[in-house]
PDB file of N, CA and C in Angstrom:
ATOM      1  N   UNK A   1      53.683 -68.657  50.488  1.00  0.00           N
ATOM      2  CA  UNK A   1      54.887 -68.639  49.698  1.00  0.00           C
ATOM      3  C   UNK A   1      56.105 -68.988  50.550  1.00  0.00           C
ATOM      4  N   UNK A   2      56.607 -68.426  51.398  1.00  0.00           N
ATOM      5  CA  UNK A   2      57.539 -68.602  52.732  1.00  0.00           C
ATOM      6  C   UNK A   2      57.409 -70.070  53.258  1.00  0.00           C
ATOM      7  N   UNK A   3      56.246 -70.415  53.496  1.00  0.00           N
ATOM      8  CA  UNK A   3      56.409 -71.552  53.883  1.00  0.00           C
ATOM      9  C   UNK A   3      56.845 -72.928  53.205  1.00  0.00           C
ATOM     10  N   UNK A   4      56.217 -72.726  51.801  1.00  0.00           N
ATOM     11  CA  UNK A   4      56.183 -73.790  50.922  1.00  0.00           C
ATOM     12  C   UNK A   4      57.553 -73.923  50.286  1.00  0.00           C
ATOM     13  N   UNK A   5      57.965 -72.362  50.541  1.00  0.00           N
ATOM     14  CA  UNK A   5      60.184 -72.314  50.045  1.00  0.00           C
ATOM     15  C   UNK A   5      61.066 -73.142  50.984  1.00  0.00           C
ATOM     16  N   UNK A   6      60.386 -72.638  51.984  1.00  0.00           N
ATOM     17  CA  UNK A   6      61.486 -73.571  53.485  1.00  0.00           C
ATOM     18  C   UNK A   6      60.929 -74.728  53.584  1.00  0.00           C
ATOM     19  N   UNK A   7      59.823 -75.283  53.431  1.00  0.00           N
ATOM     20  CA  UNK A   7      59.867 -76.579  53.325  1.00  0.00           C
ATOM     21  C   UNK A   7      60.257 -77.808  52.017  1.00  0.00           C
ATOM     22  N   UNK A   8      60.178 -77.075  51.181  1.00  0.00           N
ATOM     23  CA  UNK A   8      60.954 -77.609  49.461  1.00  0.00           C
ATOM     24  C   UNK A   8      62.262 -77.293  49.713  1.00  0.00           C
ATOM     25  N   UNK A   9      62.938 -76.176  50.193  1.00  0.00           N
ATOM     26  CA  UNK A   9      64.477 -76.160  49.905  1.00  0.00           C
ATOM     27  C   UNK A   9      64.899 -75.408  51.178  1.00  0.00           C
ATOM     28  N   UNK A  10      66.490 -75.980  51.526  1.00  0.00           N
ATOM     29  CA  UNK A  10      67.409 -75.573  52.931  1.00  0.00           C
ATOM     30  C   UNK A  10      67.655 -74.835  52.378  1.00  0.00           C
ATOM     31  N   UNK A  11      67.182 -73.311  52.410  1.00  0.00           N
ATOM     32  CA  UNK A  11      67.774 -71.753  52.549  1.00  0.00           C
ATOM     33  C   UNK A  11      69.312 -72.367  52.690  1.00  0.00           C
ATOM     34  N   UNK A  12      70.239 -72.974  53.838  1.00  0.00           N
ATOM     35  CA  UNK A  12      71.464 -72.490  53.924  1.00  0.00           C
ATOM     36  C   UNK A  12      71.995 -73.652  52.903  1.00  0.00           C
ATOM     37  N   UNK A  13      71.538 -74.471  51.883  1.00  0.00           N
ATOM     38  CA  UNK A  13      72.310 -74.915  50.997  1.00  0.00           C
ATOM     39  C   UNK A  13      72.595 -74.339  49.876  1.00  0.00           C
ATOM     40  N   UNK A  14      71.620 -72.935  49.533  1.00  0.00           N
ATOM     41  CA  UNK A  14      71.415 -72.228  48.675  1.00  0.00           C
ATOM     42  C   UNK A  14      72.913 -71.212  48.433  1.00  0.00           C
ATOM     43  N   UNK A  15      72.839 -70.516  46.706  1.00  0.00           N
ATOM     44  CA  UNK A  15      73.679 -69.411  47.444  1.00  0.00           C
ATOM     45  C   UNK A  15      72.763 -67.965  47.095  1.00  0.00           C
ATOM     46  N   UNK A  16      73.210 -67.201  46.955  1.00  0.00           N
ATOM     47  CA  UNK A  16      72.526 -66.024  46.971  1.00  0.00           C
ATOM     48  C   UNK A  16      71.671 -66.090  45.325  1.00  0.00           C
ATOM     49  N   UNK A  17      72.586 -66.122  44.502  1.00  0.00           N
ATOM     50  CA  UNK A  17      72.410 -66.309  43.025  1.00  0.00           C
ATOM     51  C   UNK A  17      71.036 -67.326  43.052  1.00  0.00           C
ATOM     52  N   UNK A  18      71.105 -68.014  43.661  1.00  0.00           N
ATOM     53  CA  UNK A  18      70.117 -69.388  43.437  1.00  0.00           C
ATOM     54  C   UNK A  18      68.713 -69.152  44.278  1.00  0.00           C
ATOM     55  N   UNK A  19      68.786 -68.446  45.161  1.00  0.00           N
ATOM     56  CA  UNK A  19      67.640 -67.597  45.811  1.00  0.00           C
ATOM     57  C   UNK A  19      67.315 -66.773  44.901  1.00  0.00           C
ATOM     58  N   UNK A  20      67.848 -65.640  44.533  1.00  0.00           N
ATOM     59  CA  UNK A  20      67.347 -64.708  43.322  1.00  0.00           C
ATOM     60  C   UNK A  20      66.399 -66.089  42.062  1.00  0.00           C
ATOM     61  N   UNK A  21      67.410 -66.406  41.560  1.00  0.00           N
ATOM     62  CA  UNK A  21      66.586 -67.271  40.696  1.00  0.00           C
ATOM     63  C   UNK A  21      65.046 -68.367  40.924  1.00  0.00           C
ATOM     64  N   UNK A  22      65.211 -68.509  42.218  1.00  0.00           N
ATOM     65  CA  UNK A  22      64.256 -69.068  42.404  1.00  0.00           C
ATOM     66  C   UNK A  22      62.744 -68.191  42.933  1.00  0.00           C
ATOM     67  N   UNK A  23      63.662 -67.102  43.402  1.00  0.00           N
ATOM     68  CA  UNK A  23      62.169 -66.190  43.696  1.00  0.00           C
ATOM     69  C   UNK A  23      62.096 -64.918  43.181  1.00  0.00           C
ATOM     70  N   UNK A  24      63.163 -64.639  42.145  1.00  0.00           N
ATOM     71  CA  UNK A  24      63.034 -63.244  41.501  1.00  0.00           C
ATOM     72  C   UNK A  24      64.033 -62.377  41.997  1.00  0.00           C
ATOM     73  N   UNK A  25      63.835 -61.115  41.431  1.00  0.00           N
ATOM     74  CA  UNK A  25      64.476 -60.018  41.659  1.00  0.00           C
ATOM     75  C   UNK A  25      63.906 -59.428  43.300  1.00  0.00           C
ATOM     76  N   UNK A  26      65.195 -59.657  44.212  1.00  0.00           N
ATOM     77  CA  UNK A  26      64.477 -58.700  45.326  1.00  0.00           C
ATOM     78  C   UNK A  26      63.739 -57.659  45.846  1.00  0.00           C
ATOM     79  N   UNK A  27      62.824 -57.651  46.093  1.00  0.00           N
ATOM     80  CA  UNK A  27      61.434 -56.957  46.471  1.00  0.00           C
ATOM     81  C   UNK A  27      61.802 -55.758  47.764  1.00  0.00           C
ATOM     82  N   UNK A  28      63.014 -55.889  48.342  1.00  0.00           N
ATOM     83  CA  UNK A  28      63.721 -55.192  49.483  1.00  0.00           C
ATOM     84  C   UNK A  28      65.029 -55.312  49.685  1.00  0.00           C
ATOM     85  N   UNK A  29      65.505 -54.572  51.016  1.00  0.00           N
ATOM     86  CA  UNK A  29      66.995 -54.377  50.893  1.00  0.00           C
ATOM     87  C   UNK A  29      67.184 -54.515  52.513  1.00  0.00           C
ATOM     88  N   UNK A  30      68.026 -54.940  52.705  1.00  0.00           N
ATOM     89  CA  UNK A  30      68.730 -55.362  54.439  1.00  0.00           C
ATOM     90  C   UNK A  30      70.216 -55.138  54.260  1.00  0.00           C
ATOM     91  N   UNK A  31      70.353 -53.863  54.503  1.00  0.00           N
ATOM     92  CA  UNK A  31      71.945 -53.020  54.817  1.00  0.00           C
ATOM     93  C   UNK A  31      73.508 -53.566  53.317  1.00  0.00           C
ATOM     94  N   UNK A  32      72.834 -54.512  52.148  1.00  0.00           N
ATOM     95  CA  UNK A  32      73.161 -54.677  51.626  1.00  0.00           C
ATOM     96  C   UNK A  32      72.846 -55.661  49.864  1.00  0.00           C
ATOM     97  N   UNK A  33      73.490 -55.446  49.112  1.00  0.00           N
ATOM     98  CA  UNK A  33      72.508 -55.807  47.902  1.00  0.00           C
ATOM     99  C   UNK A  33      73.112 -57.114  47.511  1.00  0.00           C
ATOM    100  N   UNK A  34      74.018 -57.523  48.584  1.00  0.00           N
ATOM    101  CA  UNK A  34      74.597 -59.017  48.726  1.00  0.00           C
ATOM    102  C   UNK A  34      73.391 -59.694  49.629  1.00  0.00           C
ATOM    103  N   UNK A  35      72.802 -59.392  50.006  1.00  0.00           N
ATOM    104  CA  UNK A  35      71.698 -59.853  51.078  1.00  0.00           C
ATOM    105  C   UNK A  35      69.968 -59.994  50.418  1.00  0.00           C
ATOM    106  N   UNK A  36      69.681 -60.883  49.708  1.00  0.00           N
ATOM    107  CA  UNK A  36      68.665 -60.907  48.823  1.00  0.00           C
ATOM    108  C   UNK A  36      67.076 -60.675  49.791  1.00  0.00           C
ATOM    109  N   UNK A  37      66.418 -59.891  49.937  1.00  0.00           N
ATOM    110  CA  UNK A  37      64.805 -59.510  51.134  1.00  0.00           C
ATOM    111  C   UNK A  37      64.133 -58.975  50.324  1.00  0.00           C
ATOM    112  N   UNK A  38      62.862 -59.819  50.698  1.00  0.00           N
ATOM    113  CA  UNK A  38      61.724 -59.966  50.005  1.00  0.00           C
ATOM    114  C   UNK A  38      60.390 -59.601  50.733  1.00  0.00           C
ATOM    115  N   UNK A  39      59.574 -58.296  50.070  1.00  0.00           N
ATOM    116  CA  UNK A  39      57.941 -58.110  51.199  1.00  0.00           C
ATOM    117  C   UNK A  39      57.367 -59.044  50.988  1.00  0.00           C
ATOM    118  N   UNK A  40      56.740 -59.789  52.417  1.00  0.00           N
ATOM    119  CA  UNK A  40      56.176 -60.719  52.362  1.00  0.00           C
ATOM    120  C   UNK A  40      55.115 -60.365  53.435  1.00  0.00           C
ATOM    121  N   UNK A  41      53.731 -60.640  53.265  1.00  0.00           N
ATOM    122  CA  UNK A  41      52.986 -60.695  54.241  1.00  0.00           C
ATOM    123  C   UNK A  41      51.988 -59.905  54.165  1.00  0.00           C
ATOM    124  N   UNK A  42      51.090 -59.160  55.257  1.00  0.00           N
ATOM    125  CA  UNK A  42      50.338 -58.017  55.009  1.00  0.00           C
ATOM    126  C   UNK A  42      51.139 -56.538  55.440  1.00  0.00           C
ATOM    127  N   UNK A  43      50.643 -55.477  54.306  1.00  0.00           N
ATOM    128  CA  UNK A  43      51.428 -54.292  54.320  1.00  0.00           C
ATOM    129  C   UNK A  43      50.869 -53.622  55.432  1.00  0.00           C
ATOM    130  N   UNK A  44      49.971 -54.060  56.420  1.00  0.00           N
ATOM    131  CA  UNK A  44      49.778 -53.779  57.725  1.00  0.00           C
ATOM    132  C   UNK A  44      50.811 -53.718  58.993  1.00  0.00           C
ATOM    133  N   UNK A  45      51.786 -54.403  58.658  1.00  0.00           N
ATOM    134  CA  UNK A  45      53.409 -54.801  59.745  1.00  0.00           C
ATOM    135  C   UNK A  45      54.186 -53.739  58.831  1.00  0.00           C
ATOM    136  N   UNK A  46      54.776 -53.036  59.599  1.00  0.00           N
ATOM    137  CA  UNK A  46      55.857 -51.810  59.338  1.00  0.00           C
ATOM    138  C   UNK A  46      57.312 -51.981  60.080  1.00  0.00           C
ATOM    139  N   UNK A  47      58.329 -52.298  59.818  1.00  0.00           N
ATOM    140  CA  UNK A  47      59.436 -51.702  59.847  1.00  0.00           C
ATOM    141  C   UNK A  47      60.115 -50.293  58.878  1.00  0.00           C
ATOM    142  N   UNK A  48      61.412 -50.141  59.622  1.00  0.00           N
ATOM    143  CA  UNK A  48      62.565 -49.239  59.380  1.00  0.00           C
ATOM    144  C   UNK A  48      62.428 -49.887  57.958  1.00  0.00           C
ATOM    145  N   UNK A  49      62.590 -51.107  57.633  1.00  0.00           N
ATOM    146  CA  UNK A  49      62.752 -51.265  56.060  1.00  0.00           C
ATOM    147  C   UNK A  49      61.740 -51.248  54.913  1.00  0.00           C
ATOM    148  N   UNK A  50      60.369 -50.611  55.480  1.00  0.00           N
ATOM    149  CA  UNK A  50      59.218 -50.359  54.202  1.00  0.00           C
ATOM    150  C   UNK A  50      57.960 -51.178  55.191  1.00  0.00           C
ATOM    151  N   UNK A  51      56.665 -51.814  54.472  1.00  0.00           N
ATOM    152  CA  UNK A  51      55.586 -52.226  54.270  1.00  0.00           C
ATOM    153  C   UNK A  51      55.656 -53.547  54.376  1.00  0.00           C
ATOM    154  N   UNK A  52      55.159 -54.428  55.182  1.00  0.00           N
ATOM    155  CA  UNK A  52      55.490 -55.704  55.465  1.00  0.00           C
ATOM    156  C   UNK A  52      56.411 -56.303  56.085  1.00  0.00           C
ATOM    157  N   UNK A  53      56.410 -57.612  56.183  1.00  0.00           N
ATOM    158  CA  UNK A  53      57.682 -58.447  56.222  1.00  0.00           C
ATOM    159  C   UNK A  53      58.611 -58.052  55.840  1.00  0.00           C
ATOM    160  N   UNK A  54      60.102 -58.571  56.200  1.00  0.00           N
ATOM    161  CA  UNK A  54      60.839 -58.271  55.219  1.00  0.00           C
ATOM    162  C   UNK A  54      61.543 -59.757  55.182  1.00  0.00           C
ATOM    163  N   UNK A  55      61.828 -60.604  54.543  1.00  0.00           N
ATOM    164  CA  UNK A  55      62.188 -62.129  54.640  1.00  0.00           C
ATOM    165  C   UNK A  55      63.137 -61.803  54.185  1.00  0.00           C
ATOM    166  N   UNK A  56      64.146 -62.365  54.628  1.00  0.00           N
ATOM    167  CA  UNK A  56      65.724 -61.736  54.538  1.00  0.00           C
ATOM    168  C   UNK A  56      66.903 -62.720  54.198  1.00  0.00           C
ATOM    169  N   UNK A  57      67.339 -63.030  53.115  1.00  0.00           N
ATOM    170  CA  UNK A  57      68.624 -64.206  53.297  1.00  0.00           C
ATOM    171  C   UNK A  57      70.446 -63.766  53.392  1.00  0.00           C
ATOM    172  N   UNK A  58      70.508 -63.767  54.487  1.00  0.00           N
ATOM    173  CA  UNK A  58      71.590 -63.423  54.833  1.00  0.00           C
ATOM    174  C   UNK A  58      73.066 -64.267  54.307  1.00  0.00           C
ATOM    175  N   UNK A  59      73.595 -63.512  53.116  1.00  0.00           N
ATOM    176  CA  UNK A  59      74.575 -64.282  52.255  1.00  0.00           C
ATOM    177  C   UNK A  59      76.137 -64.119  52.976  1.00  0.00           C
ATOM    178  N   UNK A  60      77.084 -65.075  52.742  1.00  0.00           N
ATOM    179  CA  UNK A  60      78.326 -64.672  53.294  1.00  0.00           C
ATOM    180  C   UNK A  60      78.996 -63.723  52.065  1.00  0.00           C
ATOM    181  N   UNK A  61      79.502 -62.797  52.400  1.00  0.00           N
ATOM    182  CA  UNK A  61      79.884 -61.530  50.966  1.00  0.00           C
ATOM    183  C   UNK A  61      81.095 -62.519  50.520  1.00  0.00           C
ATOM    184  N   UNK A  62      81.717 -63.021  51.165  1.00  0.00           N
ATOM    185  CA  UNK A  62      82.749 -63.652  50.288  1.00  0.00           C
ATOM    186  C   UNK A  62      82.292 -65.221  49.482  1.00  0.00           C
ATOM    187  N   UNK A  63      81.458 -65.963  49.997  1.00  0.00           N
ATOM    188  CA  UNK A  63      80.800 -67.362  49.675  1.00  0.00           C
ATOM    189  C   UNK A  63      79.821 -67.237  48.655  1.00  0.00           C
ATOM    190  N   UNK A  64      78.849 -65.935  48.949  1.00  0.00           N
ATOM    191  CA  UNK A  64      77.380 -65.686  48.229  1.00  0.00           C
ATOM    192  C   UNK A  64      76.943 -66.691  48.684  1.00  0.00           C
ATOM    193  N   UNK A  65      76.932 -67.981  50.023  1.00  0.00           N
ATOM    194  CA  UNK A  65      76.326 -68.651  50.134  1.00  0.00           C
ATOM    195  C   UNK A  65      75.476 -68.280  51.432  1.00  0.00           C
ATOM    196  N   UNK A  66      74.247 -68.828  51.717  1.00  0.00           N
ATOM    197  CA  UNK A  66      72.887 -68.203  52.600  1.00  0.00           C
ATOM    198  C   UNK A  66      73.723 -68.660  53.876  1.00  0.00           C
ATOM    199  N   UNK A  67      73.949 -67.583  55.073  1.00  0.00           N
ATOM    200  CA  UNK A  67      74.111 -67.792  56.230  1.00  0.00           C
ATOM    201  C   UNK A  67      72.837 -68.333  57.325  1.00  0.00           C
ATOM    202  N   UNK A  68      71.886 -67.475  57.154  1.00  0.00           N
ATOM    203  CA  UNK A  68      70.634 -67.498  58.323  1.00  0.00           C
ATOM    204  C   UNK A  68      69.352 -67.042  56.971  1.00  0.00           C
ATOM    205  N   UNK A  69      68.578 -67.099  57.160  1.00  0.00           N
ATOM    206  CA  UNK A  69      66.713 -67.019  57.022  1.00  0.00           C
ATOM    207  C   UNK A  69      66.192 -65.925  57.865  1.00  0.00           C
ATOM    208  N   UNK A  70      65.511 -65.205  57.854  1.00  0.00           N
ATOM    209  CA  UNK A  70      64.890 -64.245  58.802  1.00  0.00           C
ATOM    210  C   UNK A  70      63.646 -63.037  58.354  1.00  0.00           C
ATOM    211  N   UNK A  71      62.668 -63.139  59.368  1.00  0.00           N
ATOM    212  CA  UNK A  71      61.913 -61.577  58.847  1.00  0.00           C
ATOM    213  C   UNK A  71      62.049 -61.014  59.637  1.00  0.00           C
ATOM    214  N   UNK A  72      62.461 -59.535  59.518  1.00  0.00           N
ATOM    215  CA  UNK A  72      61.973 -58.149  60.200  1.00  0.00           C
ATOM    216  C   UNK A  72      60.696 -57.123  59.607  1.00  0.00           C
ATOM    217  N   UNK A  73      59.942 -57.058  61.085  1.00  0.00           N
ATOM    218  CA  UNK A  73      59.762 -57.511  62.020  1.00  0.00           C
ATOM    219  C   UNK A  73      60.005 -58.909  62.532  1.00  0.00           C
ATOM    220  N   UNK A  74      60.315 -59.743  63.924  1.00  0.00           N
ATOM    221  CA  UNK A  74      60.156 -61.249  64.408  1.00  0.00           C
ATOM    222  C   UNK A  74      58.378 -61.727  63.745  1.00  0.00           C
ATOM    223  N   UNK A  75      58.601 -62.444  63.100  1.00  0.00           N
ATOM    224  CA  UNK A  75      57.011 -62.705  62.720  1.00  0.00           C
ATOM    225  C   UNK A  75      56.388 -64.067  64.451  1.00  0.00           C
ATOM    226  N   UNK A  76      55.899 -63.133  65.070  1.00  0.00           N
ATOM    227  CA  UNK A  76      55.256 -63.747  65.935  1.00  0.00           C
ATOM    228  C   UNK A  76      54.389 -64.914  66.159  1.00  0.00           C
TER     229      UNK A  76
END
């Protein structure tokens, strides 16, 4: 799923709104509900933020547009 998103569409042309729409209602949370994160992966990888991955699109609060891409844990 992750892969086939970043290679069909530039995360940072996106804005937040348009991520939601394209992959749903967020599945997780990263220090804010302007910040759309999604479990991704096997629920075997654990962070501070739940069960899995956490694939993370980091929005500007004033733009709603995608700053950076990211999972926590670093997916190795």
């Amino acid at each position: 799923m992750t892969a086939s998103f970043l290679r069909k569409y530039k995360a940072t042309d996106l804005s937040r709104q348009e991520v939601e729409a394209l992959l749903g209602d967020p599945t997780g949370y990263y220090y804010s509900d302007t910040n759309p994160a999604y479990f991704v992966g096997p629920r075997t990888v654990t962070s501070v933020h739940g069960d899995g991955y956490l694939w993370v699109f980091d929005a500007d609060k004033s733009t709603d547009r995608i700053r950076r891409v990211f999972f926590v844990p670093n997916v190795k």
